[in-house]
Each structure stands twice: as structure tokens, then as C-alpha cells.
Protein backbone atom coordinates (compact mmCIF):
# COMPACT_ATOMS: atom_id res chain seq x y z
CA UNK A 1 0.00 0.00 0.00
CA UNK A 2 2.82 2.24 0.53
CA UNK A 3 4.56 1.75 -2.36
CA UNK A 4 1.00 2.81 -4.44
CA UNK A 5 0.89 5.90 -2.15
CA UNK A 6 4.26 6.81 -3.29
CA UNK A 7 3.42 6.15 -6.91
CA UNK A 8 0.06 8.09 -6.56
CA UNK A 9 1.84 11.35 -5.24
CA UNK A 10 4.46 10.81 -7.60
CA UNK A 11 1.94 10.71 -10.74
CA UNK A 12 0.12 13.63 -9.33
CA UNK A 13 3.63 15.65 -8.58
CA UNK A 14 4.61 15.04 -11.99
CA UNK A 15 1.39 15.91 -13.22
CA UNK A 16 0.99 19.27 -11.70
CA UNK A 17 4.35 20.23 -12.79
CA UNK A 18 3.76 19.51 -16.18
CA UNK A 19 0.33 21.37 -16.61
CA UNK A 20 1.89 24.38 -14.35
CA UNK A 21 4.76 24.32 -16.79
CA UNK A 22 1.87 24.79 -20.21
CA UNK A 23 -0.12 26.91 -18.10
CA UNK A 24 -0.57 30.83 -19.91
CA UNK A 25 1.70 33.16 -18.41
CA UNK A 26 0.79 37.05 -17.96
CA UNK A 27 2.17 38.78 -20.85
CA UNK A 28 4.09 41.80 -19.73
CA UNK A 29 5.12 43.12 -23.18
CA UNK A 30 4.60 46.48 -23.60
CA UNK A 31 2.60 47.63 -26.26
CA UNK A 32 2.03 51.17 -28.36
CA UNK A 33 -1.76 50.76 -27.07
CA UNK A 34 -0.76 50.67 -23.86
CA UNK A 35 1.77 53.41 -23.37
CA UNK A 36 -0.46 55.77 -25.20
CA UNK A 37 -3.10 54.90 -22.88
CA UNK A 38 -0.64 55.83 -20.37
CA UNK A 39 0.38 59.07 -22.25
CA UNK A 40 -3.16 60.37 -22.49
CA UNK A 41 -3.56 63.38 -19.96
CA UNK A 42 -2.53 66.77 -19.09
CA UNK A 43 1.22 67.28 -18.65
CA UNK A 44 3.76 69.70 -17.20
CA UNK A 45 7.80 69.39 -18.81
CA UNK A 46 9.67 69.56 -15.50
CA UNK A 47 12.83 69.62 -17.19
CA UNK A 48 15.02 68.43 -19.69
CA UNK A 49 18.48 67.01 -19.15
CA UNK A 50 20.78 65.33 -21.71
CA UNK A 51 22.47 61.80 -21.77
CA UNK A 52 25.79 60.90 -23.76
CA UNK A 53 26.13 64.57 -24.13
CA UNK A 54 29.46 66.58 -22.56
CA UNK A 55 28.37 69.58 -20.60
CA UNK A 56 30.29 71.72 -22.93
CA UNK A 57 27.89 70.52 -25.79
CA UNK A 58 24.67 73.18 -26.46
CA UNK A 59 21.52 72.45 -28.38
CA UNK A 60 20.04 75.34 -29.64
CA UNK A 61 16.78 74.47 -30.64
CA UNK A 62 14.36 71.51 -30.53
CA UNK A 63 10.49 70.95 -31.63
CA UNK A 64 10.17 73.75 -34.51
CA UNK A 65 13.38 75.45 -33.66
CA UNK A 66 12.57 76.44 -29.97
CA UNK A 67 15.09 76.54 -27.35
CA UNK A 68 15.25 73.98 -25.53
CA UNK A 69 14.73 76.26 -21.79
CA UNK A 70 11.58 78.21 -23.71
CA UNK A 71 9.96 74.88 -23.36
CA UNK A 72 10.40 74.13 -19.60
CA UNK A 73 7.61 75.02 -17.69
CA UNK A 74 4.96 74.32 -20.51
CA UNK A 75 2.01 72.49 -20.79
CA UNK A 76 1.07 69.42 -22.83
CA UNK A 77 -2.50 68.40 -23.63
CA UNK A 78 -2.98 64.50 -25.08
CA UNK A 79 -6.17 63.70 -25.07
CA UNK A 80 -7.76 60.43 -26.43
CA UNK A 81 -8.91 62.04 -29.05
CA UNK A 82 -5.12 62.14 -31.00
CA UNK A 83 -6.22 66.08 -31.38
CA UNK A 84 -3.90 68.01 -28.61
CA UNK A 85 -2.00 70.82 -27.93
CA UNK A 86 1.21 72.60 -26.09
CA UNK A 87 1.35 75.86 -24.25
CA UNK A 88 4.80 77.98 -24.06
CA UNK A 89 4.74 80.19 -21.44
CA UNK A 90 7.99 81.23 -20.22
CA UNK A 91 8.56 84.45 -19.73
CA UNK A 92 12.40 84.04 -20.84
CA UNK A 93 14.65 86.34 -23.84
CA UNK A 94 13.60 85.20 -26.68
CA UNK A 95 10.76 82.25 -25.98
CA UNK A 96 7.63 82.19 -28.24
CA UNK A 97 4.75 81.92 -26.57
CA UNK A 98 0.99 80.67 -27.01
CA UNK A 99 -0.53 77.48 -27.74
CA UNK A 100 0.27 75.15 -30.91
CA UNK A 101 -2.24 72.54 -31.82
CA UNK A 102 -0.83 69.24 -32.39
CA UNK A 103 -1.57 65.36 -33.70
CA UNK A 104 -0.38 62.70 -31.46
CA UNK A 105 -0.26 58.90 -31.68
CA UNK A 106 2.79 56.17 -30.57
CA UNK A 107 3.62 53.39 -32.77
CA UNK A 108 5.81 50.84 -32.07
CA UNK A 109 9.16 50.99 -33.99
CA UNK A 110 12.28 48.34 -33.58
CA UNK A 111 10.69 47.94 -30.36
CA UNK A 112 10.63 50.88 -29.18
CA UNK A 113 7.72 52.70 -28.21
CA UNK A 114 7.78 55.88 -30.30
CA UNK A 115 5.69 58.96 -29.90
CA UNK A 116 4.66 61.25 -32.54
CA UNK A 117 3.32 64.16 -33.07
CA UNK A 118 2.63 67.12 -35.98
CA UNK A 119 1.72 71.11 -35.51
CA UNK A 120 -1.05 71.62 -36.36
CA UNK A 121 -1.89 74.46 -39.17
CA UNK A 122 -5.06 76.49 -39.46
CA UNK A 123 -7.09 74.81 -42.34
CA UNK A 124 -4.72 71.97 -42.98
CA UNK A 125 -5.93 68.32 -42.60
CA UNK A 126 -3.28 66.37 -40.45
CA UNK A 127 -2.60 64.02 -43.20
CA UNK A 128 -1.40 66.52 -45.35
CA UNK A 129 1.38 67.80 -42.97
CA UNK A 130 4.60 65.93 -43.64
CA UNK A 131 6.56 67.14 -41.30
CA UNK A 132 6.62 66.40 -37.71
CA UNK A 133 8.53 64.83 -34.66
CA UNK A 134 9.01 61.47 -32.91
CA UNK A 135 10.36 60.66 -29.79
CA UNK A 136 10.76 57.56 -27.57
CA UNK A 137 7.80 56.89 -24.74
CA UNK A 138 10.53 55.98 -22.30
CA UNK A 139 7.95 55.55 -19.77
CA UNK A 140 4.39 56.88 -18.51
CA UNK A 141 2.68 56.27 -15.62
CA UNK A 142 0.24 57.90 -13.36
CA UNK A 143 2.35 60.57 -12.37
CA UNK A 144 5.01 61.00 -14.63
CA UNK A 145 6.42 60.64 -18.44
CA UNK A 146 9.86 60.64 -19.83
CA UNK A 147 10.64 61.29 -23.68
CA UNK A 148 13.98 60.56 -24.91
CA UNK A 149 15.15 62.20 -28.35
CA UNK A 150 18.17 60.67 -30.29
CA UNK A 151 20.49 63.58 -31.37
CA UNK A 152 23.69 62.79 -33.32
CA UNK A 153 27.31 64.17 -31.64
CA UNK A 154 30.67 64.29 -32.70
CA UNK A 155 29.00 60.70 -35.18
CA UNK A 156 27.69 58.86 -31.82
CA UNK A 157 24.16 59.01 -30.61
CA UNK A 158 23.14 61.15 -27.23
CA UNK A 159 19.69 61.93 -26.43
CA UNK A 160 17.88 65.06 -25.23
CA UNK A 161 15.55 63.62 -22.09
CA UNK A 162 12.16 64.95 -22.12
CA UNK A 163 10.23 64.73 -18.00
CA UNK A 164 7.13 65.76 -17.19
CA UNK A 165 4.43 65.32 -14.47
CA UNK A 166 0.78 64.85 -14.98
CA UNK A 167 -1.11 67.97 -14.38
């Protein structure tokens, strides 16, 4: 009798690790869906820092040749809708201000989760806008997003880091 008790839990040990090893597994891929889900909201850039850049190194402009310190301190609107907007309102030298309409969607490229976005112009359709800007969705959450934006130095690749906090 023992020896079929031993055999029983062995069957049954064997078994369970088997159909635990086929059992579905939470998928925890992340997808363009998903991040843009995370993306959607109201948004304030905090700051923006550079990686793989020396200190010595100066961009002069970013997103339709803005400074890059005109841009700290605005305000990003992406709603569900794809049909938002950003705010410049520093009161720095030389900063545009006022609000530029924008398209936004992410798309997954390489594997990277890319955002992308086009200005807006007064009675033109989206589609008919070529030009326009894309940036990795580093991350979004609840209360924060980070953008990262490849820039090309001295032939290697540094990035312009984008962080903002939901509004």
C-alpha cells in the first residue's frame, strides 16, 4: 500500500508540474496601445536634461526650432482624441509663446515605443502635414512621463531627455 501511495503522489507531482509548466503566463510586453493609454492626460515638462552629451555641448533648438529652456515650464494636452496641444509660457529672452495645436499617436518601432506628433496648421488636414517629430515613450505612468530624443554628436548618438508630471 505504501509503495501505491508513493506512486500516486508521484503521478500527481509530476502531473501538476507539467500542466503548471503549459499553463498561460501574464504577458508583460509592452505595447504602443498601452503606453499611449498611459500618455493620455494633461502634462507639465519639469525639465530636460541630456544623456551621452558633454556639458560643454549646447543644443540650440528643438520641436520647430525652440530653445530647448523656452519649453520648460509648458504644458502638454494629449487627449484620447489624438487632437492636442502645447502651451509655451515662459517668460524668458527670446521664448515664443501661445498654444500650438498638435496630432499625437505612438507606434511601435524596432521595439521601441515611439511617440509622434505634428503642428497643427489652421485649415490643414493632419494628413497633409509631412513634417513632424518622434520621440521615444521611455515611460508613462500615473504621475510622470519621460521622452527621450536621439540627437547625433561628434557621429555617436546622445539623447535630449524629455520629463514631465501629470497635471
Amino acid at each position: 500500500m505504501t509503495k501505491q501511495l508513493t506512486r500516486l503522489f508521484m503521478v500527481l507531482g509530476a502531473s501538476t508540474l507539467i500542466f503548471s509548466a503549459c499553463a498561460s503566463q501574464k504577458s508583460t510586453t509592452v505595447t504602443a496601445g498601452g503606453m499611449r493609454k498611459a500618455a493620455t492626460g494633461k502634462w507639465t515638462l519639469n525639465s530636460i536634461n541630456y544623456e551621452g552629451l558633454p556639458s560643454t555641448a549646447k543644443i540650440s533648438s528643438v520641436f520647430s526650432n525652440i530653445p530647448p529652456d523656452c519649453l520648460k515650464g509648458s504644458n502638454w494636452v494629449l487627449p484620447s482624441n489624438s487632437n492636442g496641444s502645447f502651451t509655451i509660457n515662459s517668460s524668458a529672452t527670446g521664448c515664443p509663446t501661445g498654444t500650438q495645436d498638435i496630432v499625437w499617436s505612438t507606434i511601435n518601432q524596432g521595439g521601441l515605443i515611439m511617440l509622434q506628433f505634428k503642428e497643427m496648421v489652421s485649415g490643414v488636414k493632419a494628413k497633409n502635414i509631412a513634417d513632424g517629430y518622434r520621440v521615444e515613450l521611455a515611460s508613462a505612468d500615473q504621475a510622470s512621463m519621460v521622452w527621450r530624443a536621439p540627437v547625433t554628436y561628434e557621429g555617436k548618438t546622445a539623447y535630449v531627455v524629455y520629463s514631465f508630471s501629470r497635471q
